[in-house]
Protein backbone atom coordinates (compact mmCIF):
# COMPACT_ATOMS: atom_id res chain seq x y z
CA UNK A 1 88.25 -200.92 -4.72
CA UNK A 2 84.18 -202.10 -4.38
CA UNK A 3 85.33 -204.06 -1.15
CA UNK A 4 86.06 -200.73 0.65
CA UNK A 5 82.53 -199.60 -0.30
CA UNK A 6 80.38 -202.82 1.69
CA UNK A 7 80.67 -201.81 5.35
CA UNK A 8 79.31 -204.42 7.31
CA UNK A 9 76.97 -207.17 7.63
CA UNK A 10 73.53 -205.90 9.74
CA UNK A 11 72.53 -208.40 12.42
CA UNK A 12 68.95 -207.70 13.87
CA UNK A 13 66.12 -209.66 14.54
CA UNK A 14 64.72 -208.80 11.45
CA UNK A 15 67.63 -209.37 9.45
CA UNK A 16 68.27 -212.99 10.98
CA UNK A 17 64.27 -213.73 10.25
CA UNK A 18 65.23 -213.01 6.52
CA UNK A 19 68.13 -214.82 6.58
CA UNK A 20 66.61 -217.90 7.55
CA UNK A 21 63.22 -217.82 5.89
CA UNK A 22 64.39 -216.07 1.95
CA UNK A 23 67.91 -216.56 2.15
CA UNK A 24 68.48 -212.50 1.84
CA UNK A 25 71.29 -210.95 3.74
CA UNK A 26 71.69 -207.11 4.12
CA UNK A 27 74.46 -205.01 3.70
CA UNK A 28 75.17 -201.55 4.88
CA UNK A 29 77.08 -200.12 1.51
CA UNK A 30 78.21 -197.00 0.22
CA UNK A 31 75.68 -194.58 -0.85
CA UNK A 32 77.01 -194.72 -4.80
CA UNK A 33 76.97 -197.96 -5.31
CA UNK A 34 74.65 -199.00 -8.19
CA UNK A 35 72.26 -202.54 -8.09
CA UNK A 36 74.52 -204.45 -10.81
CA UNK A 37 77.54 -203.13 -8.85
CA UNK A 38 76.38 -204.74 -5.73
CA UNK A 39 75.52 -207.80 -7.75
CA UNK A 40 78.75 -207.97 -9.05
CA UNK A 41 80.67 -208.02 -6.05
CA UNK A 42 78.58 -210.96 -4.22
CA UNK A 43 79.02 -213.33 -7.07
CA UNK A 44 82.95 -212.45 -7.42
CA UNK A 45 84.14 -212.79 -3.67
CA UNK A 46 80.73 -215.00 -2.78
CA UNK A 47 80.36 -217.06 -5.51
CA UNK A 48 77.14 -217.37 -5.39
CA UNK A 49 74.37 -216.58 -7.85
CA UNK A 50 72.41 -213.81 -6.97
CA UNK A 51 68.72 -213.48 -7.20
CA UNK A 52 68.21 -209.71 -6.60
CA UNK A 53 69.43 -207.04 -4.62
CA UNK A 54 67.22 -204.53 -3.80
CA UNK A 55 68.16 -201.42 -1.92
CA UNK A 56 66.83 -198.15 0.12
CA UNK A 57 68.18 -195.02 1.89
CA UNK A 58 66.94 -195.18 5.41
CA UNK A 59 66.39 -191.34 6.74
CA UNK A 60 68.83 -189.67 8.33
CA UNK A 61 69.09 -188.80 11.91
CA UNK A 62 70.27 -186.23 13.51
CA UNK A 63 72.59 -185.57 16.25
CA UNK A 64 73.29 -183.16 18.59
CA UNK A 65 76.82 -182.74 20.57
CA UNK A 66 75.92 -179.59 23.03
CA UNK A 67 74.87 -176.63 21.22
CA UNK A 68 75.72 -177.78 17.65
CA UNK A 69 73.44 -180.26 15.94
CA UNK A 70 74.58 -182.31 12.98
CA UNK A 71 73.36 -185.35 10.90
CA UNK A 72 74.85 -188.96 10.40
CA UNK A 73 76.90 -189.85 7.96
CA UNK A 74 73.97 -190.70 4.73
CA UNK A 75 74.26 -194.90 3.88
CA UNK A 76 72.56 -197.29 1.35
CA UNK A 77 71.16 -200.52 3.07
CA UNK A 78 71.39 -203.47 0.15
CA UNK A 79 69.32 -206.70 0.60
CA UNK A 80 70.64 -209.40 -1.47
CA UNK A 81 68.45 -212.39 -2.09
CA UNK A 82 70.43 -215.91 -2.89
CA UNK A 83 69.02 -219.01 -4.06
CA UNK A 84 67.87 -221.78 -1.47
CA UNK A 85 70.62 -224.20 -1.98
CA UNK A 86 73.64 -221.78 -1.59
CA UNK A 87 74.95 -220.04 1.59
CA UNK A 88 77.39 -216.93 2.16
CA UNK A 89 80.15 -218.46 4.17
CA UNK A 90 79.65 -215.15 6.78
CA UNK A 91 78.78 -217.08 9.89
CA UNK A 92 81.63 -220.48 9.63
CA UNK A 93 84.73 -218.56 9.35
CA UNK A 94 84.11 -216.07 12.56
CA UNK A 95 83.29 -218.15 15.28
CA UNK A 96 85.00 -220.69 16.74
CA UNK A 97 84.24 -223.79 19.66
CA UNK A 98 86.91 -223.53 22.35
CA UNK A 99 86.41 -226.56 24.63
């Protein structure tokens, strides 16, 4: 199923700047996932038209655990650009006020 394949929502400084100012919100999604596919997926479970998606392969690092070294695991980081008027509902449904 494409839900398996979007791993998380990434929250940095940079990410929240974009959010706010464009209205783009990046994804951390599997590595075989194509542009329309990614598309696809935010205006199903979204519902939301989407402007563009564009995507890159940051470089992989690598890691060492005593004498062996290894790599981490290879992602695909997906912006996805939304029009002004429409939010993701991301942020409403995880937090709650306890008073």
């Amino acid at each position: 199923m494409i839900i398996d394949n979007v791993k998380s929502l990434v929250l940095t400084e940079k990410t929240t700047r974009l959010i706010e100012k464009y209205d783009s919100y990046t994804f951390d999604v599997d590595p075989r996932l194509t542009k329309p596919q990614i598309r696809q997926f935010f205006e199903a479970v979204f519902k939301v038209k989407v402007l563009s998606v564009n995507t890159h392969r940051p470089p992989r690092q690598k890691r060492r655990l005593g004498s062996s070294q290894g790599y981490k695991t290879q992602y695909k980081r997906a912006i996805v650009t939304i029009p002004k008027n429409q939010k993701l509902n991301i942020f409403e449904d995880s937090f709650t006020v306890i008073n």
